[in-house]
Protein backbone atom coordinates (compact mmCIF):
# COMPACT_ATOMS: atom_id res chain seq x y z
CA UNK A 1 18.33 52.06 54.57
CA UNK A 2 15.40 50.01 53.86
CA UNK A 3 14.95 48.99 57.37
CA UNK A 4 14.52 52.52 58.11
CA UNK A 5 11.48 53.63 56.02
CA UNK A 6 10.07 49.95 56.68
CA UNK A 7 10.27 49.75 60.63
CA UNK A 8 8.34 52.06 61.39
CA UNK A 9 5.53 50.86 58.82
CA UNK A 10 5.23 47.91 61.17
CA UNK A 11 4.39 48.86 64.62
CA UNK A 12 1.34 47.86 65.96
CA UNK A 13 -1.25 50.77 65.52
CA UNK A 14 1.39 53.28 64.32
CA UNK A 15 -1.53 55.13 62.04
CA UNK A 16 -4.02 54.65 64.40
CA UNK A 17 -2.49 57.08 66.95
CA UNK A 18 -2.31 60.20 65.05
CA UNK A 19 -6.21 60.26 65.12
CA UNK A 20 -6.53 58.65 68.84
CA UNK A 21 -7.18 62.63 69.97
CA UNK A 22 -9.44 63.72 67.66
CA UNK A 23 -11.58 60.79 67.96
CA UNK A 24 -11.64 61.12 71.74
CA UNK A 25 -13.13 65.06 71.47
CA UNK A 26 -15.76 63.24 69.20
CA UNK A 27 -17.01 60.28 71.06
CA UNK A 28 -17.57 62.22 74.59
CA UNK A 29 -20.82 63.68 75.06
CA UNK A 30 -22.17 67.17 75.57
CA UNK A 31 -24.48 67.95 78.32
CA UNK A 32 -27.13 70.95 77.98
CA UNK A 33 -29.63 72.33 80.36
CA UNK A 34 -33.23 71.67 80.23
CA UNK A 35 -35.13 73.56 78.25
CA UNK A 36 -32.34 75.42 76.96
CA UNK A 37 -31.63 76.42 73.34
CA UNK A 38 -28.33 74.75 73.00
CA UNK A 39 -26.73 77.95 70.60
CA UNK A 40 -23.53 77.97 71.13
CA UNK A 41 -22.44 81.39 72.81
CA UNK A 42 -21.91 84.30 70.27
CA UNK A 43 -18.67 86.33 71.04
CA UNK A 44 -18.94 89.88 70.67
CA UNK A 45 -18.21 91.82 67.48
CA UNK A 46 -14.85 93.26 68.96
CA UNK A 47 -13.81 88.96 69.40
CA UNK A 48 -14.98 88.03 65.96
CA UNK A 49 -13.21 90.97 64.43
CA UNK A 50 -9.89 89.05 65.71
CA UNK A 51 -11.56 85.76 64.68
CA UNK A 52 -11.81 86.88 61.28
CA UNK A 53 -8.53 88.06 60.75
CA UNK A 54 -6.66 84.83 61.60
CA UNK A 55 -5.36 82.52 58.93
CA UNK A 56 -7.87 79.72 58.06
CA UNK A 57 -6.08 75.92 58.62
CA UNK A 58 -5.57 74.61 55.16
CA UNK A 59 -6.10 70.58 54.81
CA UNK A 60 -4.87 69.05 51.27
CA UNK A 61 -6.30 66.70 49.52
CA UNK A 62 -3.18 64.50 49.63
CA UNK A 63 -3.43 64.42 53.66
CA UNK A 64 -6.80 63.58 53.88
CA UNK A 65 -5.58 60.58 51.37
CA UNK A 66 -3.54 59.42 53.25
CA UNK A 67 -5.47 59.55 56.36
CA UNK A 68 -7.76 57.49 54.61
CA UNK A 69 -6.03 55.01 53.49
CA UNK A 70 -3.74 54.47 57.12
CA UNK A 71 -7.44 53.88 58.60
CA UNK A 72 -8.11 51.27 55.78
CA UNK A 73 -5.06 49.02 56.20
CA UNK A 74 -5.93 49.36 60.38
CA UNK A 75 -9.33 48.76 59.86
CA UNK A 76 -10.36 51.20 61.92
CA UNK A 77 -13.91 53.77 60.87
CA UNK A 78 -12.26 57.01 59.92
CA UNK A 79 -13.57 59.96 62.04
CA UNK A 80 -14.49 63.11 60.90
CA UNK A 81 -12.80 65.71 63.26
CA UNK A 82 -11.84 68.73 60.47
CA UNK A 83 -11.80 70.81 63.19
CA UNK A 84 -9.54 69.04 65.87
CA UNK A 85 -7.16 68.31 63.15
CA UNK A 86 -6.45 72.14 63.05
CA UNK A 87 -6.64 73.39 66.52
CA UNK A 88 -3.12 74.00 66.35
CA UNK A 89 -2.64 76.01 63.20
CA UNK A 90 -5.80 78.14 63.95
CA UNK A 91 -3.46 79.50 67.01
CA UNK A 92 -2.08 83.03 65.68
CA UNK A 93 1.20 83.42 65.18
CA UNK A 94 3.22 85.65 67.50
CA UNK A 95 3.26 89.45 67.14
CA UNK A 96 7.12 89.92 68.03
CA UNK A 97 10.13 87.05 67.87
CA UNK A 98 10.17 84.55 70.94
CA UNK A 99 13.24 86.07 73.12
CA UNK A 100 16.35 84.08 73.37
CA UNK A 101 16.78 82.58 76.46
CA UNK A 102 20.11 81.80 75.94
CA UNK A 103 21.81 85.04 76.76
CA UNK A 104 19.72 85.12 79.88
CA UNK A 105 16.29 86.37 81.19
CA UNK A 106 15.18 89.40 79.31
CA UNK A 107 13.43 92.54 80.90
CA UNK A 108 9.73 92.55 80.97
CA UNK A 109 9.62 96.44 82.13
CA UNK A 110 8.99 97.20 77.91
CA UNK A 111 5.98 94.88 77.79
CA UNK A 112 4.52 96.12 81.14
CA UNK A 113 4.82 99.74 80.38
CA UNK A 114 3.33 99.02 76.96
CA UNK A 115 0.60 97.22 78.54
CA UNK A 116 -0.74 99.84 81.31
CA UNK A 117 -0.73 102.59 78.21
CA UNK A 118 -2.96 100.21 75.88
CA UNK A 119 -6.07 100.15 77.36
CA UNK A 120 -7.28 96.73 78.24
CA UNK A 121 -10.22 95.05 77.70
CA UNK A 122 -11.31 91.59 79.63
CA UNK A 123 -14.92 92.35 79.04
CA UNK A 124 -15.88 89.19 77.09
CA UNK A 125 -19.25 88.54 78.81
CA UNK A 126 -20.27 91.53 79.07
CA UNK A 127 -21.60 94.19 75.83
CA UNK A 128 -18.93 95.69 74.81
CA UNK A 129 -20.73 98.88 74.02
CA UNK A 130 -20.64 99.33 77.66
CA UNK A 131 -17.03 98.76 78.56
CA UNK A 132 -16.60 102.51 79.67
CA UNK A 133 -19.11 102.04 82.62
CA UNK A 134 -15.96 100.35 84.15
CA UNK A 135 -13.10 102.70 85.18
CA UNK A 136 -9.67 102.35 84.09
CA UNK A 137 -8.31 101.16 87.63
CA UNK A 138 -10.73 98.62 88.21
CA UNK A 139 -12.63 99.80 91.35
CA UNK A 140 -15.84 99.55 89.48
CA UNK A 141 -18.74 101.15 87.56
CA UNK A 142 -17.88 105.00 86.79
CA UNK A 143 -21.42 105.49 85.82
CA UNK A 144 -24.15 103.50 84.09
CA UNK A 145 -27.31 101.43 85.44
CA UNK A 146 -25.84 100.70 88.69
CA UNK A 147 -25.00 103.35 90.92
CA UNK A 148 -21.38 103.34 92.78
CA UNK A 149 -23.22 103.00 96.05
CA UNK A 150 -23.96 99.46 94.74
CA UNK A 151 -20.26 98.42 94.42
CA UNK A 152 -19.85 99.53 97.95
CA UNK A 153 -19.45 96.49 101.03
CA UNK A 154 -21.65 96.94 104.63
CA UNK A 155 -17.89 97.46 106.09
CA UNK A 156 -17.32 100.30 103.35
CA UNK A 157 -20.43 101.99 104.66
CA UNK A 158 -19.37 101.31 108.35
CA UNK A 159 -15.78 102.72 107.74
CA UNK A 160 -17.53 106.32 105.72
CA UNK A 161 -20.22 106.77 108.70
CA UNK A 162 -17.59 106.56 111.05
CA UNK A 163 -15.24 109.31 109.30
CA UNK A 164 -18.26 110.99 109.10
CA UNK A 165 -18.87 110.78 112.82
CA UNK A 166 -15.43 111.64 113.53
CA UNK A 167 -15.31 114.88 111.50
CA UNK A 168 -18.49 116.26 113.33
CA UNK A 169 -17.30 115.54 116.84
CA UNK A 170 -13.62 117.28 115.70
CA UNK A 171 -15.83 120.43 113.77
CA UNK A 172 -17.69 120.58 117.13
CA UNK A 173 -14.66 120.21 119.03
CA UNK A 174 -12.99 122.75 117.43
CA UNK A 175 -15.67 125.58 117.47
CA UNK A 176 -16.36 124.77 121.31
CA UNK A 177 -12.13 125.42 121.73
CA UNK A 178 -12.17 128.66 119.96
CA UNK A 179 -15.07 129.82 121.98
CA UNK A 180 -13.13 128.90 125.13
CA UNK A 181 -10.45 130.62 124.26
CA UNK A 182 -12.51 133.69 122.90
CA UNK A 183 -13.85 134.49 126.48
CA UNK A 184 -13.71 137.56 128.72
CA UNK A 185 -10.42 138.20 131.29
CA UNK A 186 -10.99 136.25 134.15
CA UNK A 187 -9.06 138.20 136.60
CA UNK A 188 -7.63 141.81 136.69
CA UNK A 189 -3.96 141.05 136.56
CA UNK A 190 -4.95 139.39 132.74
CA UNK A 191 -7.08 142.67 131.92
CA UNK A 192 -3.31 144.85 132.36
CA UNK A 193 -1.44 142.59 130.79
CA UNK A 194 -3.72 142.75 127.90
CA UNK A 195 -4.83 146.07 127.06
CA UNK A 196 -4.89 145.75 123.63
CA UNK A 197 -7.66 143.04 124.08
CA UNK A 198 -9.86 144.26 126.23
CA UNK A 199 -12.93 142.09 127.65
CA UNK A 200 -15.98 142.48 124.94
CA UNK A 201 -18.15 140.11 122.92
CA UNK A 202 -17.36 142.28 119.33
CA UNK A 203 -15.69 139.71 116.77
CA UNK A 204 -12.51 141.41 116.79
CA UNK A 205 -11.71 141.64 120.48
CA UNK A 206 -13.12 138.26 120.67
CA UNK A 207 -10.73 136.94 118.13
CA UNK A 208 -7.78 139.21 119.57
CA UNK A 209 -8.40 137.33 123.26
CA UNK A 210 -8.16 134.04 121.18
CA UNK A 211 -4.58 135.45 119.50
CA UNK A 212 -3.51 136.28 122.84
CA UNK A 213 -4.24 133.19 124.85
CA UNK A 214 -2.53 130.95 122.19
CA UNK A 215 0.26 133.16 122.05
CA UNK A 216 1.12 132.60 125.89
CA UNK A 217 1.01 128.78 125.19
CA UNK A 218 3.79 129.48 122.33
CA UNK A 219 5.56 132.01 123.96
CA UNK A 220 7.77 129.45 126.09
CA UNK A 221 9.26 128.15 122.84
CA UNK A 222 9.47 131.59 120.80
CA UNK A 223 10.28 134.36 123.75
CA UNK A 224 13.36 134.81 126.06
CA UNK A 225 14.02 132.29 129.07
CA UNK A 226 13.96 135.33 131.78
CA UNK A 227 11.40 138.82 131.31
CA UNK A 228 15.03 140.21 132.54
CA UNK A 229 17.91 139.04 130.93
CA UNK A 230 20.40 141.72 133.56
CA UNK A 231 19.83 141.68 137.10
CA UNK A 232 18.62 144.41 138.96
CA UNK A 233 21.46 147.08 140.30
CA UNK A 234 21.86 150.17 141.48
CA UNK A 235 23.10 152.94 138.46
CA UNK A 236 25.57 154.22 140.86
CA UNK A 237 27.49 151.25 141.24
CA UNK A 238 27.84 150.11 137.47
CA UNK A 239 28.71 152.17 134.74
CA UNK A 240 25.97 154.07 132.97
CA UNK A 241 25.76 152.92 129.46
CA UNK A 242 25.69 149.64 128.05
CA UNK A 243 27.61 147.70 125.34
CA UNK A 244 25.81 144.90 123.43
CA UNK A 245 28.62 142.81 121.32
CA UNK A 246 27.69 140.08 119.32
CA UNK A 247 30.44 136.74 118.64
CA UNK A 248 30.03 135.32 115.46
CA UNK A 249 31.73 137.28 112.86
CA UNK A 250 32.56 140.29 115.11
CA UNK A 251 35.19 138.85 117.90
CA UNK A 252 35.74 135.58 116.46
CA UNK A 253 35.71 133.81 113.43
CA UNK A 254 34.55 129.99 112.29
CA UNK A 255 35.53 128.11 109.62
CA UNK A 256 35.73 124.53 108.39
CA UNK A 257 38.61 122.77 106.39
CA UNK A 258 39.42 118.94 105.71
CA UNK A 259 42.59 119.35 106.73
CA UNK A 260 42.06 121.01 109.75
CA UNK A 261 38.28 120.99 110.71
CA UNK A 262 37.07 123.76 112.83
CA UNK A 263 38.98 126.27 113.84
CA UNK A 264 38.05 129.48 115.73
CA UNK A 265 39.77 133.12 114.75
CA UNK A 266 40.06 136.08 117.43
CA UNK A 267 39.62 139.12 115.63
CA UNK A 268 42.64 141.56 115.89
CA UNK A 269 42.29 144.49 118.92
CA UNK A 270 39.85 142.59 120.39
CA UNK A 271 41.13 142.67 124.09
CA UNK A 272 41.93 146.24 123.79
CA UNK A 273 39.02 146.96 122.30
CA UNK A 274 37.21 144.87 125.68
CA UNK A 275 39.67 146.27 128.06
CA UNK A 276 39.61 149.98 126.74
CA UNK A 277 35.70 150.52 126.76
CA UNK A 278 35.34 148.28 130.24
CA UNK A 279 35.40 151.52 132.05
CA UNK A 280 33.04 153.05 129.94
CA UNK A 281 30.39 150.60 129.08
CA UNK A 282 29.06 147.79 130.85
CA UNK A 283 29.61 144.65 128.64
CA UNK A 284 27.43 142.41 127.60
CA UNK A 285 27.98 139.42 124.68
CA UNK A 286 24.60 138.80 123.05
CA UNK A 287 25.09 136.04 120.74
CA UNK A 288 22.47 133.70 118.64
CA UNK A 289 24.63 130.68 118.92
CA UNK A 290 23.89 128.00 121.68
CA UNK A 291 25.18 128.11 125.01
CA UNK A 292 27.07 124.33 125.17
CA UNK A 293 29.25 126.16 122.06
CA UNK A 294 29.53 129.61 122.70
CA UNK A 295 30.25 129.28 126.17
CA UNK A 296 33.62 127.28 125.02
CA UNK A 297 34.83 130.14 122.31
CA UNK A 298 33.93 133.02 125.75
CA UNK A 299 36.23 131.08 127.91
CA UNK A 300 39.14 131.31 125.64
CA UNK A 301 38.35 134.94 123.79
CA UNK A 302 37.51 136.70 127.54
CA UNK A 303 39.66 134.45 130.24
CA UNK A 304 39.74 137.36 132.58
CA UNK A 305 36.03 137.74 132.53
CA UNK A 306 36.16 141.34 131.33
CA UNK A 307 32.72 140.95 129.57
CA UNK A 308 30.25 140.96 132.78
CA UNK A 309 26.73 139.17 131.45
CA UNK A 310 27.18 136.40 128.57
CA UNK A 311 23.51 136.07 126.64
CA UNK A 312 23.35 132.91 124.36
CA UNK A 313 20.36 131.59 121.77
CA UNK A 314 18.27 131.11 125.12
CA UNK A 315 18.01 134.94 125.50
CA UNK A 316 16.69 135.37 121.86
CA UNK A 317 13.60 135.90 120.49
CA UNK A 318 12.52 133.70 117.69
CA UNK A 319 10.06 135.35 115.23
CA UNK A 320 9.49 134.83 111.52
CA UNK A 321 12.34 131.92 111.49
CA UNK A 322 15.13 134.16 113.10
CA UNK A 323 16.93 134.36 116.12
CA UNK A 324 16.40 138.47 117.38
CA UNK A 325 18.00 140.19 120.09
CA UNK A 326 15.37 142.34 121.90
CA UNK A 327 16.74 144.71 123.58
CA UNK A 328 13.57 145.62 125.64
CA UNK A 329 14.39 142.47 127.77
CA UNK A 330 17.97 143.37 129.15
CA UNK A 331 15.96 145.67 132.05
CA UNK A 332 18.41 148.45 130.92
CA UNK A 333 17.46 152.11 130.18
CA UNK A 334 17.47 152.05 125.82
CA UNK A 335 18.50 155.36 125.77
CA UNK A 336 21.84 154.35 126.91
CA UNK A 337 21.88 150.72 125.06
CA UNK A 338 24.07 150.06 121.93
CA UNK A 339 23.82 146.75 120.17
CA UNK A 340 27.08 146.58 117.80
CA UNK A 341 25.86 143.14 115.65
CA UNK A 342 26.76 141.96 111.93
CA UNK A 343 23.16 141.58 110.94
CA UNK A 344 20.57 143.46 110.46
CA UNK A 345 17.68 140.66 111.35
CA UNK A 346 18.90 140.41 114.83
CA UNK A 347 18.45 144.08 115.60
CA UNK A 348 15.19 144.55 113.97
CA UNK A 349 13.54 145.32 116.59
CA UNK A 350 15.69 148.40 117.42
CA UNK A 351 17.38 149.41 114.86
CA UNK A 352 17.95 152.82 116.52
CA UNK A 353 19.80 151.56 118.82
CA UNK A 354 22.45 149.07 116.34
CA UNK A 355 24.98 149.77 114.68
CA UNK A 356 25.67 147.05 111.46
CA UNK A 357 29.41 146.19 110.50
CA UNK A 358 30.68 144.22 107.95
CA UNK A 359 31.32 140.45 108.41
CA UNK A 360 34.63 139.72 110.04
CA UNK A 361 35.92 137.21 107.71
CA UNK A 362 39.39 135.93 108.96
CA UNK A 363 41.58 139.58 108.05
CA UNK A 364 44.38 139.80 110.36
CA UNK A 365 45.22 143.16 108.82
CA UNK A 366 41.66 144.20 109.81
CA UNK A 367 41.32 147.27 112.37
CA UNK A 368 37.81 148.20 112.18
CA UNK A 369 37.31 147.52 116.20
CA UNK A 370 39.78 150.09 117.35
CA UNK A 371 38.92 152.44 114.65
CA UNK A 372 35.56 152.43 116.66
CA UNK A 373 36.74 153.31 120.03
CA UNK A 374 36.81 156.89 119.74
CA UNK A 375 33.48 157.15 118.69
CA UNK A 376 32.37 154.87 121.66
CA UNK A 377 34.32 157.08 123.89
CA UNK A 378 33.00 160.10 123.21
CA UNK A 379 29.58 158.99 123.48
CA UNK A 380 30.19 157.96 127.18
CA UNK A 381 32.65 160.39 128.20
CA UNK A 382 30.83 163.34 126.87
CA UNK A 383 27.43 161.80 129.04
CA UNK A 384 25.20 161.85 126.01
CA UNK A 385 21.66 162.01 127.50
CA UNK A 386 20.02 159.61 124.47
CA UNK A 387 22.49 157.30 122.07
CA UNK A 388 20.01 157.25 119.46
CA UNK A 389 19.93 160.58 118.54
CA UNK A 390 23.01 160.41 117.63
CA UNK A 391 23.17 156.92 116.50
CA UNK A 392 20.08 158.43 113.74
CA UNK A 393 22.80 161.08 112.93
CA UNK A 394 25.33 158.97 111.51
CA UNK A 395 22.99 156.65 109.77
CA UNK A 396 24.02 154.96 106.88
CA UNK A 397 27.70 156.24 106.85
CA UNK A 398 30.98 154.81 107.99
CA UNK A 399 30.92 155.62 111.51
CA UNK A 400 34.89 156.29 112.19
CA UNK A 401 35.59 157.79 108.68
CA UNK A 402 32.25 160.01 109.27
CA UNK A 403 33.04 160.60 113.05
CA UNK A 404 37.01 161.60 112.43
CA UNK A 405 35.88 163.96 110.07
CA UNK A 406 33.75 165.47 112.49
CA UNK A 407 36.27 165.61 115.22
CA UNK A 408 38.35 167.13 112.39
CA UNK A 409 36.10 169.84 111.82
CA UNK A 410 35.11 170.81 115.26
CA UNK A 411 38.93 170.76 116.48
CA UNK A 412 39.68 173.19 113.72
CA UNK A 413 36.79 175.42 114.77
CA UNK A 414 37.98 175.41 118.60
CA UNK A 415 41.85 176.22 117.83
CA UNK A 416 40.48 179.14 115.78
CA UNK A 417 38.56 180.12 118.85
CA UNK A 418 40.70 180.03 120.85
CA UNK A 419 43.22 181.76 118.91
CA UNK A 420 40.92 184.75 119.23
CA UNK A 421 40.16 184.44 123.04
CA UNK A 422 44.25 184.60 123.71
CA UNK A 423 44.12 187.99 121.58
CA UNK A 424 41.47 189.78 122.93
CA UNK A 425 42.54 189.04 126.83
CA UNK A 426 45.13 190.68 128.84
CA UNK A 427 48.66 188.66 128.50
CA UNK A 428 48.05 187.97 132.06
CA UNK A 429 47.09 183.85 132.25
CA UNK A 430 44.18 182.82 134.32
CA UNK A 431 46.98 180.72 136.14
CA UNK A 432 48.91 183.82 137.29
CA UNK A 433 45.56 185.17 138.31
CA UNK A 434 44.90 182.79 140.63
CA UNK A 435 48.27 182.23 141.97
CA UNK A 436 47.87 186.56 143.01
CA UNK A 437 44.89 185.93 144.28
CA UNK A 438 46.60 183.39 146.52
CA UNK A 439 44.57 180.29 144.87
CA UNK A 440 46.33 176.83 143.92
CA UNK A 441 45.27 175.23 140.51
CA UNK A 442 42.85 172.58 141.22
CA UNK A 443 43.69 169.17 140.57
CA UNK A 444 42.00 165.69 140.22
CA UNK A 445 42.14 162.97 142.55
CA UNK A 446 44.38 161.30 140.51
CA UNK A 447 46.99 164.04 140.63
CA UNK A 448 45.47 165.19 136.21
CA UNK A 449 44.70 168.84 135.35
CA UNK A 450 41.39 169.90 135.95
CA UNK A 451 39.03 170.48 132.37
CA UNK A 452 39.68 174.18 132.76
CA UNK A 453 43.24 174.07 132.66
CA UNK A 454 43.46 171.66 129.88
CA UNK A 455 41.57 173.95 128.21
CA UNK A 456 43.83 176.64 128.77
CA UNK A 457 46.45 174.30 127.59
CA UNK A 458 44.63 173.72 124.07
CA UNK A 459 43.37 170.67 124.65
CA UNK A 460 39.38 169.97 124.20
CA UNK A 461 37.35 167.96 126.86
CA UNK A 462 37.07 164.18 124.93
CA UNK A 463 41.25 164.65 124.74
CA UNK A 464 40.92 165.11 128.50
CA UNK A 465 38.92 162.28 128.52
CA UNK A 466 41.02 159.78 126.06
CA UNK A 467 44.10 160.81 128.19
CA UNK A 468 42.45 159.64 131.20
CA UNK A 469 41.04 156.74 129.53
CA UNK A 470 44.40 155.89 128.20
CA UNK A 471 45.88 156.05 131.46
CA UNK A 472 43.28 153.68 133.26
CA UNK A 473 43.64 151.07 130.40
CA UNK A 474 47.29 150.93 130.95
CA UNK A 475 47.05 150.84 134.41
CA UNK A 476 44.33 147.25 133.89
CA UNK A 477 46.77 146.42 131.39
CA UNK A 478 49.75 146.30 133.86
CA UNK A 479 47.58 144.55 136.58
CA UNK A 480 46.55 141.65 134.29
CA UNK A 481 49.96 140.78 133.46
CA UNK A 482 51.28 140.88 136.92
CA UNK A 483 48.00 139.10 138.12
CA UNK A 484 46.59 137.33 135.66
CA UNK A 485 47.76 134.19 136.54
CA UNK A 486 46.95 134.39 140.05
CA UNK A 487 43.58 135.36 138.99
CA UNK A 488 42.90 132.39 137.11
CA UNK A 489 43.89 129.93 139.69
CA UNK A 490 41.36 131.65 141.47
CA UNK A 491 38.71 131.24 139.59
CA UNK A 492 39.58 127.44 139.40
CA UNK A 493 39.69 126.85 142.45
CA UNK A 494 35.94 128.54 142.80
CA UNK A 495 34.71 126.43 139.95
CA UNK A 496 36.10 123.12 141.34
CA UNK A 497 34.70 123.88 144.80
CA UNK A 498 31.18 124.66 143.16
CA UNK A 499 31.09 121.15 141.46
CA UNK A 500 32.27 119.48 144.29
CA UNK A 501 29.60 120.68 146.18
CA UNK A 502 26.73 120.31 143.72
CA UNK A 503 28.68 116.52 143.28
CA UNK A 504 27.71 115.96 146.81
CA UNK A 505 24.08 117.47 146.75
CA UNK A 506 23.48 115.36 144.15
CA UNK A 507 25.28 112.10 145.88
CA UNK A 508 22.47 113.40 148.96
CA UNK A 509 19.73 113.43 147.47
CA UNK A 510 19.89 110.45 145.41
CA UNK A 511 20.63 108.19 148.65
CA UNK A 512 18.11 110.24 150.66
CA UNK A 513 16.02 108.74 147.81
CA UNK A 514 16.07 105.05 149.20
CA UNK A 515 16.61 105.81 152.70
CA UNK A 516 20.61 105.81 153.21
CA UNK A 517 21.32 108.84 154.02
CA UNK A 518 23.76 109.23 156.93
CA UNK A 519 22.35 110.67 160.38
CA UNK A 520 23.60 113.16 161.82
CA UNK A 521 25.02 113.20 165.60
């Protein structure tokens, strides 16, 4: 045990080395400038505030003792350094625990966010009365002697006359456009289509030419592909009024399901419904949904290609963010249009001429189609000069509960009629009249009573008319399912002959293209 406490005693220069450091801070020298007051540099009052409040290093007497007497028995001149000898207690001690690094490296998101909310202050050479010239971000002086301009690099000035350049040449640019577009019609065929613009130099019309011209640049994204959607016929050889049906949520019905993804409903009566009013109306689907996936859904709801002209999202108008059917572009008369639709934004145009149903949403109970025949039926059979009229008549009501009450009322008000007519003539029939007279009823072509005699018979002109209509849809009923098959190979056959030959135009051109096209004899 004594050879512990005494080893160490004996080492060469073992109390010599504790003041080996302090001594060397002493001994090496200081150089000043010339001519300079060699003050040492005065920190600033918000510095010496912290200076103040750290603990002062302590030195007992009994360690300067002993100090004193190591340098004795070493014979070494004892050194002053109070100050070295205390460098590391003047240190202050920690505000918060060291972290363990044991269980890992802690987050340093706390201290960050703590340090970007305490405002921070590296100005030590500067006064610190001035530290709010400097903004918070750094970038510089916010105000003070120096203006910002003085911060500011020759490529900073370069890069801001530039911009400046820039937006005077686009300002310029712009107001010489606007101008350009602003000017008079050029030709007459651009003064008629415009005659709500006329040529003038008054701001308004000037402004309404510049509305105008940028409205034909936009028009080939926002109007209809064609000016006429229908071609051109003759009214004799088509039949007189038209039928605008819409798909989605009127014939058919889409809807999505993890088990069986989508999957397309037919809406019940729909091929009587097409098949009935085909000799009435000429059909025409006008749908919002996209050609590549409507056409699919048409092919299977209409095989027999009852429905004449199919109109997809290309035929649309697109205004305010909606897809609208305009009606003024099917190069039909509009007195004898009706647009049957499930929303009210695609017929906004014309509402006169719609007529809104509920969403189809799956019901195969539903019959609102064929409850709607009869009211289509009468309005073609009967020759109505204008469909709106009547259309406005039965505005916001339930067309086939409004119309059978009608019908109702009016059938009542003819029996009664004629009721009285049979009383006050002579028992003698107009039938046996005729038949004295040596005349033969009149008949149809088809072999029907004429309207007179069905009238005689009690029967009023749109029962005539449904008879007859009855009659012709049976008669299209019984040729489709004697033909229909036939009829489809048909139109196979036409479809694979038209590829085919647009296969080989193709094949014709493109070796035409690099000179290997066959000659011909």
């Amino acid at each position: 045990m004594l050879s512990r406490a005494v080893l160490p005693l004996a080492r060469r220069n073992a109390f010599a080395s504790t003041v080996r450091v302090s001594a060397l801070s002493a001994q090496r020298p200081r150089w000043y400038a010339k001519g300079k007051n060699n003050t040492p540099y005065t920190l600033p009052e918000s510095l010496q505030d912290k200076k103040t409040q750290r603990k002062e290093p302590k030195v007992t007497k009994n360690t300067a003792a002993s100090q004193q007497s190591d340098a004795e028995t070493q014979g070494t001149p004892q050194t002053e350094t109070p100050e070295s000898t205390t460098v590391g207690e003047s240190e202050p001690a920690p505000d918060k625990p060291l972290p363990d690094l044991t269980q890992g490296i802690p987050s340093t998101l706390a201290a960050e966010l703590e340090a970007r909310q305490r405002k921070g202050s590296l100005n030590i050479t500067e006064d610190h009365t001035r530290t709010e010239d400097y903004s918070e971000d750094g970038s510089g002086r916010s105000g003070g002697d120096i203006p910002k301009s003085g911060y500011e690099t020759s490529l900073d000035r370069r890069k801001a006359r530039m911009a400046n350049i820039m937006y005077a040449v686009m300002l310029a640019a712009g107001i010489a456009g606007m101008g350009y577009l602003g000017r008079n019609w050029e030709t007459e065929e651009e003064e008629r289509a415009h005659t709500e613009t006329p040529s003038g130099w008054s701001p308004g019309l000037w402004w309404g030419r510049i509305k105008a011209r940028t409205g034909d640049l936009t028009s080939y994204y926002k109007d209809p592909a064609f000016p006429k959607l229908l071609p051109d016929e003759d009214p004799t050889m088509r039949q007189p009024y038209t039928l605008v049906l819409s798909l989605e949520d009127l014939l058919v019905h889409s809807e999505w399901s993890r088990e069986h993804g989508w999957r397309v409903a037919k809406r019940p009566g729909v091929d009587y419904f097409l098949r009935y009013l085909n000799q009435y109306y000429e059909l025409v689907l006008f749908t919002s949904v996209p050609s590549m996936m409507a056409d699919q859904v048409l092919r299977k709801l209409d095989p027999y290609r009852i429905i004449r002209w199919p109109l997809f999202r290309e035929a649309t108008r697109y205004k305010d963010g909606e897809y609208i059917k305009d009606l003024s572009y099917l190069n039909r008369d509009l007195s004898k249009v009706i647009l049957i639709d499930t929303k009210e934004e695609h017929a906004r145009l014309q509402p006169e001429n719609s007529i809104i149903l509920d969403k189809w949403t799956g019901d195969s109970k539903d019959k609102t189609l064929v409850a709607l025949i009869p009211f289509l039926e009468y309005l073609a059979g009967m020759g109505v000069e204008d469909v709106r009229t009547v259309l406005k008549s039965f505005e916001g009501t339930n067309i086939p509960v409004e119309f059978a009450k009608r019908e109702k009322a009016m059938r009542e008000r003819f029996e009664k009629q004629l009721e009285e007519e049979q009383k006050k003539k002579p028992s003698i029939g107009m039938g046996s009249l005729a038949s004295a007279l040596g005349l033969k009823s009149s008949r149809t072509l088809d072999g029907e009573p004429s309207p007179i005699e069905g009238l005689a018979q009690g029967k009023m002109v749109w029962d005539q008319i449904r008879e007859r209509g009855q009659k012709n849809y049976e008669m299209i009923d019984r040729e489709i399912r004697e033909n229909g098959e036939k009829w489809l190979a048909e139109m196979a056959a036409e479809e694979e002959k038209a590829r085919q030959e647009q296969m080989n135009s193709m094949k014709g051109s493109f070796t035409g293209m690099f000179g290997m096209g066959s000659s011909k004899e």
